[in-house]
Protein backbone atom coordinates (compact mmCIF):
# COMPACT_ATOMS: atom_id res chain seq x y z
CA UNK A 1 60.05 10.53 -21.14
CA UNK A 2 59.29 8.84 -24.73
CA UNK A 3 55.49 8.82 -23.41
CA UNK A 4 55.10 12.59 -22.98
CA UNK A 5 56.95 12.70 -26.24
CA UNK A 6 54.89 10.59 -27.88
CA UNK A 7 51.53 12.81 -26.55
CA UNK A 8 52.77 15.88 -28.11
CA UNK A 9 52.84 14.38 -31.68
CA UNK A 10 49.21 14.62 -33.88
CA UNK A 11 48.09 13.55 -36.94
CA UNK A 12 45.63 16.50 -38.35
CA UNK A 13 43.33 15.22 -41.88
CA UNK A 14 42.11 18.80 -43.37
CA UNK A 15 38.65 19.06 -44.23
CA UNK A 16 40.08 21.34 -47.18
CA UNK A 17 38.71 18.82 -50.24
CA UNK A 18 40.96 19.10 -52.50
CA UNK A 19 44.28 18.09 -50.05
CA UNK A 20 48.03 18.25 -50.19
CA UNK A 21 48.90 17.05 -53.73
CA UNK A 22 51.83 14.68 -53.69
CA UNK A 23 54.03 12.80 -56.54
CA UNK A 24 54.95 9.41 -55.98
CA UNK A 25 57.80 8.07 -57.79
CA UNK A 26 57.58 4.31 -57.32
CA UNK A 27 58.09 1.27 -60.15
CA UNK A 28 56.89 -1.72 -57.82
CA UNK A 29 53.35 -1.85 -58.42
CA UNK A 30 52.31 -3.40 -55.16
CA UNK A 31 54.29 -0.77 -53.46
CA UNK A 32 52.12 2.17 -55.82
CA UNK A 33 48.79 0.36 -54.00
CA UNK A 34 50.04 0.99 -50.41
CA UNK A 35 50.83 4.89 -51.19
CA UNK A 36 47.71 5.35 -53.06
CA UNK A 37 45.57 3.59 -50.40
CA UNK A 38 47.79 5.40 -47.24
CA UNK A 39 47.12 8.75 -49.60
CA UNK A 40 43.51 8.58 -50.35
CA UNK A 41 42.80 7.61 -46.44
CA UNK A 42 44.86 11.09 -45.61
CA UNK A 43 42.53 12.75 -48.34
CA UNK A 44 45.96 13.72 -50.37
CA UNK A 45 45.30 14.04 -54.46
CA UNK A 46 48.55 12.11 -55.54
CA UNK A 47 49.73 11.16 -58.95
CA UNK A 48 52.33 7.73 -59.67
CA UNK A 49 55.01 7.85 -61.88
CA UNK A 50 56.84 4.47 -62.58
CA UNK A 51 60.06 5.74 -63.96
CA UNK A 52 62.43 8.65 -63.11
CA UNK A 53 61.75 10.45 -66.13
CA UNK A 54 57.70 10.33 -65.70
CA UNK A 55 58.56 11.65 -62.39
CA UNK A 56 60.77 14.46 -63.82
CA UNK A 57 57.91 15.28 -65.97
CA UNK A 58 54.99 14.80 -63.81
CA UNK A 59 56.42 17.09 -61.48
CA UNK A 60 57.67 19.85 -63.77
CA UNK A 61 53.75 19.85 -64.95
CA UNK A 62 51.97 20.25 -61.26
CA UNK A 63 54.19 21.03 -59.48
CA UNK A 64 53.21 19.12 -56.51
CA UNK A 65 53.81 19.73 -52.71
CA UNK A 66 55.59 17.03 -52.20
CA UNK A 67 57.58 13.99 -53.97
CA UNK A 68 58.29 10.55 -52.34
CA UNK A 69 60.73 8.98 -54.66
CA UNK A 70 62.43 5.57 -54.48
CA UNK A 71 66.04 6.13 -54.34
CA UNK A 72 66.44 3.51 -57.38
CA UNK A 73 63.67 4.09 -60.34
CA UNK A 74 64.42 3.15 -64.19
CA UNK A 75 65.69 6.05 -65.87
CA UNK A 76 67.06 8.28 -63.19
CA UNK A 77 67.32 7.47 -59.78
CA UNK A 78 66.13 9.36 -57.17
């Protein structure tokens, strides 16, 4: 049933300080709030990049664990 399904899924926050590190790739600036606010509460180290190419960049540079990336983003899309 969807409620035994439903049991099995958890949400773990490590107590490792310094977190997963994540790249956002996100030009709407209210949108860049949420993720940094959802982030920080998670205790993920994230950076924002506004454009494709910052993204690009960013990523090449710290290679972070993991990218969320609009699909459209000035520059190059994701």
């Amino acid at each position: 049933s969807a409620a035994s399904s439903d049991a099995d899924l958890e949400i773990t926050i490590s107590d490792d300080p310094v977190g997963l590190q994540v790249l956002v790739a996100e030009e709407n600036d209210i949108n860049q709030i949420v993720f940094s606010q959802i982030l920080e509460g998670l205790g993920s180290r994230h950076m924002l990049a506004a454009t494709g190419a910052e993204a690009v960049r960013l990523w090449a540079e710290h290679r972070p664990q993991i990218v969320l990336m609009a699909i459209s983003l000035p520059g190059f899309n994701g």
